[in-house]
C-alpha atoms as a PDB file:
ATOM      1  CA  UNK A   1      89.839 -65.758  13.379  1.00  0.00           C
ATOM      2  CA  UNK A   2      91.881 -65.086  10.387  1.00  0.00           C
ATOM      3  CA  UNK A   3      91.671 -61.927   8.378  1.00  0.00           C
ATOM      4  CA  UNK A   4      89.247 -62.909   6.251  1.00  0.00           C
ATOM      5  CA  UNK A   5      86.813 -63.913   8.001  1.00  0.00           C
ATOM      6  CA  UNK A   6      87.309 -60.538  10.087  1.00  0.00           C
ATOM      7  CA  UNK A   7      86.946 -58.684   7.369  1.00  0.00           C
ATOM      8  CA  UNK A   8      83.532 -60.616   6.673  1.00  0.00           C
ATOM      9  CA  UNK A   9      81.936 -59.731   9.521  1.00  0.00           C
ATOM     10  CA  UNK A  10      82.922 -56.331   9.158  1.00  0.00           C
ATOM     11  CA  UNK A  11      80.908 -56.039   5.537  1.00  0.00           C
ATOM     12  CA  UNK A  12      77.891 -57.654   7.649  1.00  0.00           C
ATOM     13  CA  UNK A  13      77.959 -55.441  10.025  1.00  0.00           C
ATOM     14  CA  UNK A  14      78.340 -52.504   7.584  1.00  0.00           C
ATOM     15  CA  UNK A  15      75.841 -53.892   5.501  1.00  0.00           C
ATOM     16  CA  UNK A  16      73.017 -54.447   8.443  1.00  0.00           C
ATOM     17  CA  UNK A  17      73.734 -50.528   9.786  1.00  0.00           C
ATOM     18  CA  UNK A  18      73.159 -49.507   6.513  1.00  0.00           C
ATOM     19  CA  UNK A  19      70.110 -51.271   6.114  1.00  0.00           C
ATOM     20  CA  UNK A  20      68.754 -50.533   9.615  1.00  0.00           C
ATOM     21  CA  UNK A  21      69.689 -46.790   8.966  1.00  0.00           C
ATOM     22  CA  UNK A  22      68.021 -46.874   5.933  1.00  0.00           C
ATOM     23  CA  UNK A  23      64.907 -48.238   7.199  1.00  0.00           C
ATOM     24  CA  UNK A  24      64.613 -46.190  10.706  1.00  0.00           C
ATOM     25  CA  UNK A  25      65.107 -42.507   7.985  1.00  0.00           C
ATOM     26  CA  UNK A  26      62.756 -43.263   5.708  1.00  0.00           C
ATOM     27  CA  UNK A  27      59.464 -42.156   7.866  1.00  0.00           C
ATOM     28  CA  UNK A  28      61.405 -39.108   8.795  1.00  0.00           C
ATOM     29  CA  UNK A  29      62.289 -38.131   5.521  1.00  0.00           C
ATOM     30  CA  UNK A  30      58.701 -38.653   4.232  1.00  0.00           C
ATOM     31  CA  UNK A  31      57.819 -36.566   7.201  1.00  0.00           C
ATOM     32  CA  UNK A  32      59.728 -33.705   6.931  1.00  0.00           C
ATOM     33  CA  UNK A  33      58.565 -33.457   2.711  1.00  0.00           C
ATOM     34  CA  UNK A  34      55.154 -33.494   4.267  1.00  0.00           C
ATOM     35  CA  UNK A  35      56.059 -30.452   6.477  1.00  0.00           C
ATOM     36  CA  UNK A  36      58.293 -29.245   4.040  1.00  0.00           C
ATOM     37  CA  UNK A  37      54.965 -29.003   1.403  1.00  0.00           C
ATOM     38  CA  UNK A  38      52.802 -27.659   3.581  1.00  0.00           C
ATOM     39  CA  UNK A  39      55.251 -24.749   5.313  1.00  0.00           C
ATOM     40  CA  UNK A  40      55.366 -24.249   1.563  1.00  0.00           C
ATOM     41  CA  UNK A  41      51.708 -23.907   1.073  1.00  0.00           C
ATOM     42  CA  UNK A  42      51.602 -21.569   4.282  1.00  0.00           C
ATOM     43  CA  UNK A  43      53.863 -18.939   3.132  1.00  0.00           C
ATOM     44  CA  UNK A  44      52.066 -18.813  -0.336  1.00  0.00           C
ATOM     45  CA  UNK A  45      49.346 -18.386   1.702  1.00  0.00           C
ATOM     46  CA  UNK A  46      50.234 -15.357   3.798  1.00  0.00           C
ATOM     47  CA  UNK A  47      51.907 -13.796   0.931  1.00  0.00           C
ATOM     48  CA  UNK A  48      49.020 -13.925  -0.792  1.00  0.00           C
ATOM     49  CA  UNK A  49      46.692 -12.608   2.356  1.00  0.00           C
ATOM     50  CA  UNK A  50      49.339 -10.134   3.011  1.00  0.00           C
ATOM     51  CA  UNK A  51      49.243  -8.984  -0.358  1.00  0.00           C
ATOM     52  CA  UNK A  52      45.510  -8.527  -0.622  1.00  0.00           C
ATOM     53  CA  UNK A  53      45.308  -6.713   2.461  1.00  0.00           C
ATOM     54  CA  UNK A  54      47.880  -4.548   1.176  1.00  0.00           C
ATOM     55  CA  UNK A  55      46.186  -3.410  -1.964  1.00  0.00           C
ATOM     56  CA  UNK A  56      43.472  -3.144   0.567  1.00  0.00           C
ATOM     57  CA  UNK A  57      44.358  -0.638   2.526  1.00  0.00           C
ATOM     58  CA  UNK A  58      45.233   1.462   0.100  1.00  0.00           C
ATOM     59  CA  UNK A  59      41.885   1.952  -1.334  1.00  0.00           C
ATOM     60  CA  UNK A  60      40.152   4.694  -1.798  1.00  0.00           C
ATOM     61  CA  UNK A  61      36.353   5.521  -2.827  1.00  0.00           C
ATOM     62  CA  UNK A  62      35.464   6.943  -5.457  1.00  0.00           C
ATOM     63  CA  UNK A  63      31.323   7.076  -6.570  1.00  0.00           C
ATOM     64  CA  UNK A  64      30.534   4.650  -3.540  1.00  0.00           C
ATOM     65  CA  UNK A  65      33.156   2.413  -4.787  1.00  0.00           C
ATOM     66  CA  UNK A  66      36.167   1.267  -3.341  1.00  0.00           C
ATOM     67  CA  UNK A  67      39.165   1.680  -6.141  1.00  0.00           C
ATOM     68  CA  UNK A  68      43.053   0.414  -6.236  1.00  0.00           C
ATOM     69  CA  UNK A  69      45.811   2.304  -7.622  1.00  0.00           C
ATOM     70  CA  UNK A  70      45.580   5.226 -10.224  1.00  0.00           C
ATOM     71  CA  UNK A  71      43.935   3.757 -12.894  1.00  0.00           C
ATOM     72  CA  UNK A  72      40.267   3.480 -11.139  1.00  0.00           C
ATOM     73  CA  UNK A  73      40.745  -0.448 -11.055  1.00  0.00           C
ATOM     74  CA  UNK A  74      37.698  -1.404  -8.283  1.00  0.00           C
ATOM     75  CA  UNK A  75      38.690  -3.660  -5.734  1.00  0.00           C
ATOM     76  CA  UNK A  76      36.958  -6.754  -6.346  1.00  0.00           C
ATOM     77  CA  UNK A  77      38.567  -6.690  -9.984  1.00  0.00           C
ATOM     78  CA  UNK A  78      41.899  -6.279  -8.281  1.00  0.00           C
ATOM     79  CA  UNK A  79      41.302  -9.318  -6.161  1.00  0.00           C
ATOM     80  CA  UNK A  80      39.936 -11.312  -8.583  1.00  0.00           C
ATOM     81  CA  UNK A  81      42.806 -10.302 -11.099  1.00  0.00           C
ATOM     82  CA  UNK A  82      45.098 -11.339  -8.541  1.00  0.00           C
ATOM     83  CA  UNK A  83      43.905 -14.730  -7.519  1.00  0.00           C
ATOM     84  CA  UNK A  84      42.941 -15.654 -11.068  1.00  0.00           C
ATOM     85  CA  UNK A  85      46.996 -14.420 -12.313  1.00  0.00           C
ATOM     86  CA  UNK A  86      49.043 -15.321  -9.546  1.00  0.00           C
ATOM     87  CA  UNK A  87      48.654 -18.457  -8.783  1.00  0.00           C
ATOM     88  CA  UNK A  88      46.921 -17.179  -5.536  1.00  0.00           C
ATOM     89  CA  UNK A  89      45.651 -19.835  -2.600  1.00  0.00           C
ATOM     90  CA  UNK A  90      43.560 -18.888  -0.229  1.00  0.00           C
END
């Protein structure tokens, strides 16, 4: 073989590894954006359940009605405030 035609079939085979790398890394890369998304979608969602449950617990009543913080804001406002400004997802 001269050196040409060596250094032919070195492109081809650099060319078909590419292209069989290519092709066997695309279903894992569109698999791990899919898990990537929804690990994404999980932690908003236990922020946001940890959150809640943290303004939660620190309730306390007042007239037979459960209040957050130290303006007298009532709970269900607070929740609803919260899921309707933060972009919340249950």
């Amino acid at each position: 073989m001269d050196p040409d035609e060596i250094k032919q079939m070195a492109t081809d085979i650099n060319t078909m590894t590419t292209a069989v790398v290519a092709a066997a890394t695309a279903p894992l890369e569109a698999e791990v954006e899919r898990l990537r998304a929804a690990l994404d979608k999980t932690s908003d969602q236990a922020y946001n359940r940890g959150y809640i449950d943290g303004i939660t617990a620190y309730t306390w009543w007042h007239d037979g009605e459960q209040k957050v913080g130290t303006t007298g804001t009532s709970l269900t406002h607070a929740k609803a405030t919260a899921k309707e400004t933060w972009n919340y997802s249950p």
